[in-house]
N, C-alpha and C. Protein backbone atom coordinates (compact mmCIF):
# COMPACT_ATOMS: atom_id res chain seq x y z
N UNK A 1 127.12 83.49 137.81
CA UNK A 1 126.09 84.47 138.12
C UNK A 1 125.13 83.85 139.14
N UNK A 2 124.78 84.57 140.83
CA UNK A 2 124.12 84.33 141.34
C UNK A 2 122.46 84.61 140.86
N UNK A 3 121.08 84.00 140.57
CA UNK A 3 119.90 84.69 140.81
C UNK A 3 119.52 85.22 142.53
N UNK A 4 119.45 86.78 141.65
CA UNK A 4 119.37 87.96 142.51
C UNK A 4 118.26 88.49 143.06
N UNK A 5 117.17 87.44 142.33
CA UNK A 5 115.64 87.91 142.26
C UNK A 5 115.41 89.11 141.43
N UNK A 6 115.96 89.50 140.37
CA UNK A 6 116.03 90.74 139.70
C UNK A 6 114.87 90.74 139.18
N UNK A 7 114.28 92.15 139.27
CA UNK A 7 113.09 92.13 138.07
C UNK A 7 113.79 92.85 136.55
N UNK A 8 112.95 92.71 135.97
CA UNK A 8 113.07 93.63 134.43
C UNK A 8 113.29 94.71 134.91
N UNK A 9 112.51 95.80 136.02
CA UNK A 9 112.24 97.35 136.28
C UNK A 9 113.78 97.26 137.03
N UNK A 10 114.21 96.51 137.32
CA UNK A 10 115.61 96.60 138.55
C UNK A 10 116.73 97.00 137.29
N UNK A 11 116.52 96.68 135.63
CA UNK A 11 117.67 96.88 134.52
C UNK A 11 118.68 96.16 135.17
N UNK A 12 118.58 95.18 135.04
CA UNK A 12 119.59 93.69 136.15
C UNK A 12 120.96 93.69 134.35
N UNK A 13 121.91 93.82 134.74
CA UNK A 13 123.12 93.26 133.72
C UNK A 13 123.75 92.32 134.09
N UNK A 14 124.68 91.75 133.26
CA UNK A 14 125.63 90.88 133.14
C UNK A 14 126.72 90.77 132.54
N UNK A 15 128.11 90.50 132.65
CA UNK A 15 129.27 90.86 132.11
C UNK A 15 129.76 89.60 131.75
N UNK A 16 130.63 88.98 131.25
CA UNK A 16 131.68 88.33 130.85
C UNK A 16 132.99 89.08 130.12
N UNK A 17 134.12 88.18 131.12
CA UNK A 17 135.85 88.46 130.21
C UNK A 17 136.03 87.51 130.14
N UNK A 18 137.60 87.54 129.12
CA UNK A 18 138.45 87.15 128.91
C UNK A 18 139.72 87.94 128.49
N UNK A 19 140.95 86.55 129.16
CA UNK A 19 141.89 87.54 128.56
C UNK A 19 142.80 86.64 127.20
N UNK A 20 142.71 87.22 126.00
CA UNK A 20 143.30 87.30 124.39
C UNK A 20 144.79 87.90 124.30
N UNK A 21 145.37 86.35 124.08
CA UNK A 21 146.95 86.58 123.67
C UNK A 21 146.48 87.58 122.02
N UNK A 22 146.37 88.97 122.35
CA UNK A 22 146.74 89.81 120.86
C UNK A 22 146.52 91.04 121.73
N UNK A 23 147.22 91.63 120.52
CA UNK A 23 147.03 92.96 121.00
C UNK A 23 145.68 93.65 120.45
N UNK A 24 145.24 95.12 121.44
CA UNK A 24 143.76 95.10 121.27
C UNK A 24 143.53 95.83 120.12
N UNK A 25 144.71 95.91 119.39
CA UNK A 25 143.85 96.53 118.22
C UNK A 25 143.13 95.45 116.97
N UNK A 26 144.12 94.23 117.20
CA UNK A 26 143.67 93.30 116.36
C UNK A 26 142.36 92.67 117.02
N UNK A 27 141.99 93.25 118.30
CA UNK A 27 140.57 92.50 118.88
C UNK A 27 139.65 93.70 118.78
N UNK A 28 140.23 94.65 118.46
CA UNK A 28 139.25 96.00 118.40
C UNK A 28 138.42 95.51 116.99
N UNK A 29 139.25 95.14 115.77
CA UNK A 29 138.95 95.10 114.70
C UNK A 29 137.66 94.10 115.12
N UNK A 30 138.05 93.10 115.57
CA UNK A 30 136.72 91.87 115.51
C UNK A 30 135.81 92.68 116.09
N UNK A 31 135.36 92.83 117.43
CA UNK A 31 134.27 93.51 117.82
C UNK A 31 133.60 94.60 117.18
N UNK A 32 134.71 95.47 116.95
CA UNK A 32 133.78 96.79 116.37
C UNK A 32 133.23 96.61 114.88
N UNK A 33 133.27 95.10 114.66
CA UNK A 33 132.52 94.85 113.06
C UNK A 33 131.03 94.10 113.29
N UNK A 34 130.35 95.00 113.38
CA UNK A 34 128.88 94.06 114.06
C UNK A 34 128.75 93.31 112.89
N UNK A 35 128.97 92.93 111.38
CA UNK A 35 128.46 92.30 110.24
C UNK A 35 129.10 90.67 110.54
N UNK A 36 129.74 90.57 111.45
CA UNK A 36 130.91 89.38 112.10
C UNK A 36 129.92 88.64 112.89
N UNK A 37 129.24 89.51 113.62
CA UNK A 37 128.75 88.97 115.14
C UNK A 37 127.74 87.96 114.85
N UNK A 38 127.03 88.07 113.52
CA UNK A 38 125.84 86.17 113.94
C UNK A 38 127.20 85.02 113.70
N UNK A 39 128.14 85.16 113.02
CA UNK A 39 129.14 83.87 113.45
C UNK A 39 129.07 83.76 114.71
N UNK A 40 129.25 84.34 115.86
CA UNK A 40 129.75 84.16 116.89
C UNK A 40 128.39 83.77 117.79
N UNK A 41 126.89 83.70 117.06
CA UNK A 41 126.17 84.08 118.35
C UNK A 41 124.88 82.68 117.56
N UNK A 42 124.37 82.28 118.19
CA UNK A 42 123.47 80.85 117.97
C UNK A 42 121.61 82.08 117.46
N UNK A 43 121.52 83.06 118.61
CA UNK A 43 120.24 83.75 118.28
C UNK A 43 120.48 84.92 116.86
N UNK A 44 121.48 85.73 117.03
CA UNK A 44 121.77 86.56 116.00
C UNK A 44 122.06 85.97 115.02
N UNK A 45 121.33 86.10 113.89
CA UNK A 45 121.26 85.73 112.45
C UNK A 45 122.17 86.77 111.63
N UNK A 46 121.78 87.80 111.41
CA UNK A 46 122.50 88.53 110.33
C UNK A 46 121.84 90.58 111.20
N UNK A 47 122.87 90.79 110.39
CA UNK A 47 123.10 92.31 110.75
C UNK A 47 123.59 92.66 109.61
N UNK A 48 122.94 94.04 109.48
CA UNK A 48 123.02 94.99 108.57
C UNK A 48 122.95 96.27 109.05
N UNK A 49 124.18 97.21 108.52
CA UNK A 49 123.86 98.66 108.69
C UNK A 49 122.70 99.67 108.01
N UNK A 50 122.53 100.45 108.08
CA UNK A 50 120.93 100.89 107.70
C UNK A 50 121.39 102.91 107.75
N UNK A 51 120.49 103.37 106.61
CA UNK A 51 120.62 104.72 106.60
C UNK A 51 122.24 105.28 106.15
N UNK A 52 122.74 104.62 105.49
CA UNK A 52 124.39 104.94 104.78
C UNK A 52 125.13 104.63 105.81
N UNK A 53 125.12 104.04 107.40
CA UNK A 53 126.26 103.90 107.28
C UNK A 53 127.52 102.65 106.91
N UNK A 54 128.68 103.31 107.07
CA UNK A 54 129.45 102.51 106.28
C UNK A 54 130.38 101.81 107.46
N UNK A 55 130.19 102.30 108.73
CA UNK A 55 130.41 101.55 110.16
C UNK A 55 130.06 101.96 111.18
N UNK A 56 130.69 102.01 112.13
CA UNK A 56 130.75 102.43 113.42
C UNK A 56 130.82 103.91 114.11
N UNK A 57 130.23 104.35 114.53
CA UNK A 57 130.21 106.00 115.02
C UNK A 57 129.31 105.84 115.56
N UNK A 58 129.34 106.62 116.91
CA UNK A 58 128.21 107.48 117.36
C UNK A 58 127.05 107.91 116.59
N UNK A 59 125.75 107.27 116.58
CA UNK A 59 124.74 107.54 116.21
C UNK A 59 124.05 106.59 115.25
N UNK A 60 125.54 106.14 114.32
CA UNK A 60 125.32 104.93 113.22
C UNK A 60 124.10 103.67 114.15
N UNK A 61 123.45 103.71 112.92
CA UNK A 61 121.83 102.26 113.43
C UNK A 61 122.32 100.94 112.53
N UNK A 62 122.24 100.64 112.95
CA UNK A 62 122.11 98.88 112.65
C UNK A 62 120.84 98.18 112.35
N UNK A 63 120.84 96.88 111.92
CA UNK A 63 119.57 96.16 112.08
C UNK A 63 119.60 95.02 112.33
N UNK A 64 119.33 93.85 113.70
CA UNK A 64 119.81 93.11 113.46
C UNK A 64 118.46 92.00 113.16
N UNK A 65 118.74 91.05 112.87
CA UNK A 65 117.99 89.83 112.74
C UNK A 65 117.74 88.75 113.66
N UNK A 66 116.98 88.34 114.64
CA UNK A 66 117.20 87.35 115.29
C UNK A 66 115.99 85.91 115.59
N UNK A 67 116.22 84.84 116.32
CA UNK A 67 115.98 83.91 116.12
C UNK A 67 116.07 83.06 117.75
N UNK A 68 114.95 82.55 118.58
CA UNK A 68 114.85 82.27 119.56
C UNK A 68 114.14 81.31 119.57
N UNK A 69 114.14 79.75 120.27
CA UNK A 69 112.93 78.53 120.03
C UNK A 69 111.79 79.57 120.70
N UNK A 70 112.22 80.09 121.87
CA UNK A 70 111.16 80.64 122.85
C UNK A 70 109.86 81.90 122.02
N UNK A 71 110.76 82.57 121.45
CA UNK A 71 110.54 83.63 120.90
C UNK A 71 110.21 84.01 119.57
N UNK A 72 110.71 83.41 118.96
CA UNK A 72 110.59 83.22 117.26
C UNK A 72 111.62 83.88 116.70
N UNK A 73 111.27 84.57 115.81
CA UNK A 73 111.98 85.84 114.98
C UNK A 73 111.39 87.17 114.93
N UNK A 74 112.20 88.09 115.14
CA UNK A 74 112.87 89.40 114.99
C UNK A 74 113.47 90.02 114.73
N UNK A 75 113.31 91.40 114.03
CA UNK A 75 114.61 92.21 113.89
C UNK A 75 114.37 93.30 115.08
N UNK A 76 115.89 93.80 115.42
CA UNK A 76 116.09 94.85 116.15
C UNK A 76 116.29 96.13 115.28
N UNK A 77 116.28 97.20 116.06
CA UNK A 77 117.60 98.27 115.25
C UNK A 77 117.80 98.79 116.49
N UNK A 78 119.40 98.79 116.13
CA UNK A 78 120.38 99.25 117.44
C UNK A 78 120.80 100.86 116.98
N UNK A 79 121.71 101.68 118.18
CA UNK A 79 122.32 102.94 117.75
C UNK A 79 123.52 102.46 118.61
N UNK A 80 124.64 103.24 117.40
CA UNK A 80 125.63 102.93 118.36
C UNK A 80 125.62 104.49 119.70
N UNK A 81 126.08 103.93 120.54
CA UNK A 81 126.23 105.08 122.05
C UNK A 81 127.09 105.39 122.57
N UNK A 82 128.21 104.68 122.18
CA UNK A 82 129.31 104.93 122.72
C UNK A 82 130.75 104.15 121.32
N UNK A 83 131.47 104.86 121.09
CA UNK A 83 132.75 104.62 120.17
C UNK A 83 133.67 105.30 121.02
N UNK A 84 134.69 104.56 121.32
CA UNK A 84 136.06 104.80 121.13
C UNK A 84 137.41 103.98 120.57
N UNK A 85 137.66 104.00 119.94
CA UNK A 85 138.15 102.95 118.84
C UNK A 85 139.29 102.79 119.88
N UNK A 86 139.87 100.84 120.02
CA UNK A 86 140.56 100.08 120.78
C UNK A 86 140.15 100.08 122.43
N UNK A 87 139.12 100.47 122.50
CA UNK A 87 138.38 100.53 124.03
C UNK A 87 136.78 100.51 124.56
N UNK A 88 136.06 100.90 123.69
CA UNK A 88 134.46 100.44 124.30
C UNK A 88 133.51 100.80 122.73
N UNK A 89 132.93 100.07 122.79
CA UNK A 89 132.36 99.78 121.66
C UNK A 89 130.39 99.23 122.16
N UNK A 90 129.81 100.15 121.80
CA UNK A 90 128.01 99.99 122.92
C UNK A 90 127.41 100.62 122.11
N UNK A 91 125.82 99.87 122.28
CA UNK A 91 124.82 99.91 121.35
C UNK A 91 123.61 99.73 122.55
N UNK A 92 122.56 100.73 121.99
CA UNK A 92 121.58 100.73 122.38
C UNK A 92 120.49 99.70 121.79
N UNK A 93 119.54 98.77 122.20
CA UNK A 93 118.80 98.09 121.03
C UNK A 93 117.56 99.23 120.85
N UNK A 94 116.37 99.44 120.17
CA UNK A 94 115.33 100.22 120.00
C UNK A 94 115.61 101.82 120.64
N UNK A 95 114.78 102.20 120.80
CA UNK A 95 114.86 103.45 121.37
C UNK A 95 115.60 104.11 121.84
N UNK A 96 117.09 104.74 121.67
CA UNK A 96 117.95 104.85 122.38
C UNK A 96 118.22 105.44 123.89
N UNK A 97 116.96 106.24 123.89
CA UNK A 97 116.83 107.03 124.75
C UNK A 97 115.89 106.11 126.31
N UNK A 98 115.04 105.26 125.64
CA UNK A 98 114.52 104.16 126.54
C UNK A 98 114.68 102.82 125.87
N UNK A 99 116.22 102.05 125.68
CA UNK A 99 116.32 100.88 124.95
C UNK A 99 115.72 99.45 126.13
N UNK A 100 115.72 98.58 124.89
CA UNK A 100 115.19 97.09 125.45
C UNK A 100 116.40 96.72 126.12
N UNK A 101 117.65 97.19 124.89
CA UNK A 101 118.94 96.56 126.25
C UNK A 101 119.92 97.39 125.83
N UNK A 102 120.96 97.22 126.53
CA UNK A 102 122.24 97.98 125.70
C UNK A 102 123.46 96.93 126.11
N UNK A 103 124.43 97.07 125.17
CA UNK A 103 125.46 96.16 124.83
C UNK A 103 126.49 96.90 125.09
N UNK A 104 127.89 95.86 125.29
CA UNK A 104 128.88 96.98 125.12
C UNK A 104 129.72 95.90 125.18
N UNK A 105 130.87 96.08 124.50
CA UNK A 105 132.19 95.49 124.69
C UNK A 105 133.72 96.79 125.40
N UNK A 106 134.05 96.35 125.78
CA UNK A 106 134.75 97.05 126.31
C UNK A 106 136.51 96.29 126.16
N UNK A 107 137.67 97.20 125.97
CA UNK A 107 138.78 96.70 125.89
C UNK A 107 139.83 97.21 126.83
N UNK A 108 140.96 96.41 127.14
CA UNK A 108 141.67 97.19 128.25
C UNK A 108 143.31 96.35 127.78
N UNK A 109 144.50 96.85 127.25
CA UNK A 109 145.99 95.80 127.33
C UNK A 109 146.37 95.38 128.42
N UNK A 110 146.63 94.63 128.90
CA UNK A 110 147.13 94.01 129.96
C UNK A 110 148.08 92.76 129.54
N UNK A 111 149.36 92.77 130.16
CA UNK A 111 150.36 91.61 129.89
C UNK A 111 150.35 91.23 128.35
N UNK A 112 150.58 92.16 127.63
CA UNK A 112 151.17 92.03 126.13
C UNK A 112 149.71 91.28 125.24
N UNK A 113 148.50 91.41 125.53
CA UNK A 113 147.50 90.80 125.06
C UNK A 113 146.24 91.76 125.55
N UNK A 114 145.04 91.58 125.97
CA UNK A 114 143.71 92.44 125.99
C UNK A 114 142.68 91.56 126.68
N UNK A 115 142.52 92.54 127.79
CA UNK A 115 141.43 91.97 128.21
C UNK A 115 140.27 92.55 127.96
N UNK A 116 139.29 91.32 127.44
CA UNK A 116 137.76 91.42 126.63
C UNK A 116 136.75 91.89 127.27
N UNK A 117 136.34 92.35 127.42
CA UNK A 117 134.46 92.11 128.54
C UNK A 117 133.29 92.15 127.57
N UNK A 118 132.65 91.53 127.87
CA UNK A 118 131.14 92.10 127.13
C UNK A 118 130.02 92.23 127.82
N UNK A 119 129.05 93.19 128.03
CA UNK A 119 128.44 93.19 129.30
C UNK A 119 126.65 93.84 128.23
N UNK A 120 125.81 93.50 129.14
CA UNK A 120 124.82 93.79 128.75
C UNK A 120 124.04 94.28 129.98
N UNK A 121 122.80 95.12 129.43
CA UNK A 121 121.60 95.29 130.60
C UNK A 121 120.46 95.71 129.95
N UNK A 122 119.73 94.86 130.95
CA UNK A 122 118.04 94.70 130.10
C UNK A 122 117.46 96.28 130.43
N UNK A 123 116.30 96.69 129.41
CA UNK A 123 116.07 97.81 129.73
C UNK A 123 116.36 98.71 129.39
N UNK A 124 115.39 100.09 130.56
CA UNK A 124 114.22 99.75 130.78
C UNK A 124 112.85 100.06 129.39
N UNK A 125 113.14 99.86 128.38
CA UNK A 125 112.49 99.68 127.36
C UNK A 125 111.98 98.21 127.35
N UNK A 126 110.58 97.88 126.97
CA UNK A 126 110.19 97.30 126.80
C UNK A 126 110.85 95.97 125.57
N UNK A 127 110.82 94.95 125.65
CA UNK A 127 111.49 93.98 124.83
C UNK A 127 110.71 92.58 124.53
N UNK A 128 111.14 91.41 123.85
CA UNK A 128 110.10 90.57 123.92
C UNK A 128 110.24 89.68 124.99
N UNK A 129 111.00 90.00 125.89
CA UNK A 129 111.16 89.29 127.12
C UNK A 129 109.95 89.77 127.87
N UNK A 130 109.05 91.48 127.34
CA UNK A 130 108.15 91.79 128.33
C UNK A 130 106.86 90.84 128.42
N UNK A 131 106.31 90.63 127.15
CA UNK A 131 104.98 89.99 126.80
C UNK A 131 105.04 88.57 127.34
N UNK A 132 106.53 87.68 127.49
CA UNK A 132 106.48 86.22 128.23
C UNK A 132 105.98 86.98 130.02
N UNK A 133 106.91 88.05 130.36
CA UNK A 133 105.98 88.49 132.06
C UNK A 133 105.45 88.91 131.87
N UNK A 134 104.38 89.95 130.68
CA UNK A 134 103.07 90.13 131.00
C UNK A 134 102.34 89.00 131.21
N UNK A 135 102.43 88.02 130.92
CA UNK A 135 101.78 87.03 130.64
C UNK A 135 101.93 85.48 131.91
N UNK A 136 102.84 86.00 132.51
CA UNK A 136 103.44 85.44 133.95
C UNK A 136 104.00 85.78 134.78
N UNK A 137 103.47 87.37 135.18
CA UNK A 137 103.68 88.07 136.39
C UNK A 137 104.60 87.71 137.27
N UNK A 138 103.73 86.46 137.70
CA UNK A 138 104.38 85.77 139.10
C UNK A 138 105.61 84.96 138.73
N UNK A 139 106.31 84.84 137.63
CA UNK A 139 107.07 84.09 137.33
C UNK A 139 108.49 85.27 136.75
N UNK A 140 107.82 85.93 137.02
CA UNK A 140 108.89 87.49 136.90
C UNK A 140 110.28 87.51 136.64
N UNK A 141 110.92 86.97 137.88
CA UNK A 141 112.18 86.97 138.75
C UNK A 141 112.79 85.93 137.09
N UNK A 142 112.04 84.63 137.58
CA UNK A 142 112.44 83.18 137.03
C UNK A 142 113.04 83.20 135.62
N UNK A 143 111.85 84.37 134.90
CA UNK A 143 112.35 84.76 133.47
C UNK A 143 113.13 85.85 133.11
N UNK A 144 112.83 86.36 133.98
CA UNK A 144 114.53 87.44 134.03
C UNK A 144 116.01 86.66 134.24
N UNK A 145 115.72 85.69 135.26
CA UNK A 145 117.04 84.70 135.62
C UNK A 145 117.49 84.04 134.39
N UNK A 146 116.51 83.15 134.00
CA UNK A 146 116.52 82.20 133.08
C UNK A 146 117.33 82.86 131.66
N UNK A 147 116.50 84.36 131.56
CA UNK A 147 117.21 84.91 130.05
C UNK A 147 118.78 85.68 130.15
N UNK A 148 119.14 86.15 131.72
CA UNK A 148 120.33 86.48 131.55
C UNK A 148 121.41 85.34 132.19
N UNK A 149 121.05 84.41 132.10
CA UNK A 149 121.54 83.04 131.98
C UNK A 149 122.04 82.78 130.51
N UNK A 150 121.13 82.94 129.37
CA UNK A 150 121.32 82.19 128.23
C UNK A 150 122.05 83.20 127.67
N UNK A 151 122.01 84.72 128.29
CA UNK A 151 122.87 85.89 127.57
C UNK A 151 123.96 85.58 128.01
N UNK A 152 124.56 85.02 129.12
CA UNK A 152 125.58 84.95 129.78
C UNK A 152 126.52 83.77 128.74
N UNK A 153 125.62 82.62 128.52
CA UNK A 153 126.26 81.50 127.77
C UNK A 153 126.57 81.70 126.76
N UNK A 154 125.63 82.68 125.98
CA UNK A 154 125.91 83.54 124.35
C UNK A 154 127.18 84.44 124.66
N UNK A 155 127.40 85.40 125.43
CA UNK A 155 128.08 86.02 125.48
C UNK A 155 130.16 85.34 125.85
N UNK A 156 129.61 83.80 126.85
CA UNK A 156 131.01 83.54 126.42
C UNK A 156 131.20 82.77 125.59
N UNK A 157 130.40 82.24 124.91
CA UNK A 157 130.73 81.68 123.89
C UNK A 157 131.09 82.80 122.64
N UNK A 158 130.80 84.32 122.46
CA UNK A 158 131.06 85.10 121.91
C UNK A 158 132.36 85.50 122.25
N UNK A 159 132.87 85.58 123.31
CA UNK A 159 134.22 86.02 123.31
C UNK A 159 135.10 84.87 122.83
N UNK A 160 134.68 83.43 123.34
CA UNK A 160 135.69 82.47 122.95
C UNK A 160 136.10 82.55 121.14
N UNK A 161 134.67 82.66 120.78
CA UNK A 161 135.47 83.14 118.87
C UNK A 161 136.41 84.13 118.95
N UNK A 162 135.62 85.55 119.73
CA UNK A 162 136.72 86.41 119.61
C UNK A 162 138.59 85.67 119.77
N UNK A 163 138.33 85.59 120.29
CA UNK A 163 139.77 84.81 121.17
C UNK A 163 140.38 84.14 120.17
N UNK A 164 139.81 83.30 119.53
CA UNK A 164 140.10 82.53 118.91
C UNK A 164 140.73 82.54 117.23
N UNK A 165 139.82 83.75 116.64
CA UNK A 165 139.90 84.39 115.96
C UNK A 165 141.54 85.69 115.99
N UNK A 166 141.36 86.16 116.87
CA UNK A 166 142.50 86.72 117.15
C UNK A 166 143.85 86.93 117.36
N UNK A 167 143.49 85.11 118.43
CA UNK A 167 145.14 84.35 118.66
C UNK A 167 145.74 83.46 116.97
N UNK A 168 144.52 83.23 115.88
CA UNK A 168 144.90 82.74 114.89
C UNK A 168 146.40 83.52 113.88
């Protein structure tokens, strides 16, 4: 990832793949189980579904738990935004309609196995990334860089479990 000078207001994303000797339904299963995902992730602690549901659908909220030196602790609540079972799997964090970020994994078969992506974008909802640039304007760009940097490193280190998990 080049820094682009992105601001927060620009909703700057970031993607990571891979490609997983399995087929994507056995990688559908891992992703589309958010109760999986703090194994895979150093900030996400624990997740819980919220309001009955019992998984994944359109509309189903989540809650997640998280954990940052920078930042401290938090919970989110996500909506899911997009389901299609063995192909994209996206969540809004807060507000769905103006979220802090939105997530998505996405799936595609290729050469007898699946290729992974996971992609994110900040925005344009406010998040706790806002109050570090309210608080350092001029340093804007730097902390936008800096945090979809560490999403970038979370995120492949999130697929490598996937992967890993899968090819087992």
């Amino acid at each position: 990832m080049e820094w682009t000078g992105a601001r927060y207001a620009d909703r700057p994303t970031v993607e990571v793949t891979t490609w997983i000797a399995a087929p994507p339904e056995r990688v559908w299963a891992l992703v589309s189980d958010v109760t999986r995902m703090p194994k895979m992730s150093e900030e996400l602690q624990s997740v819980r579904w919220v309001e009955g549901a019992a998984g994944p659908a359109v509309g189903a909220r989540f809650v997640g738990r998280n954990k940052h030196e920078a930042f401290g602790e938090w919970e989110t609540t996500s909506t899911v935004v997009a389901y299609e079972p063995g192909r994209v799997f996206s969540w809004a964090v807060g507000d769905p309609d103006q979220p802090s970020a939105v997530w998505r994994f996405g799936l595609q078969p290729r050469n007898g196995g699946t290729d992974l992506s996971q992609w994110m974008r900040m925005g344009p909802g406010r998040s706790g990334l806002s109050f570090a640039i309210d608080a350092m304007p001029e340093k804007e760009e730097k902390i936008v860089f800096v945090r979809l940097r560490e999403f970038e490193r979370g995120m492949t280190a999130a697929l490598e479990c996937i992967r890993q998990w899968a090819e087992a």
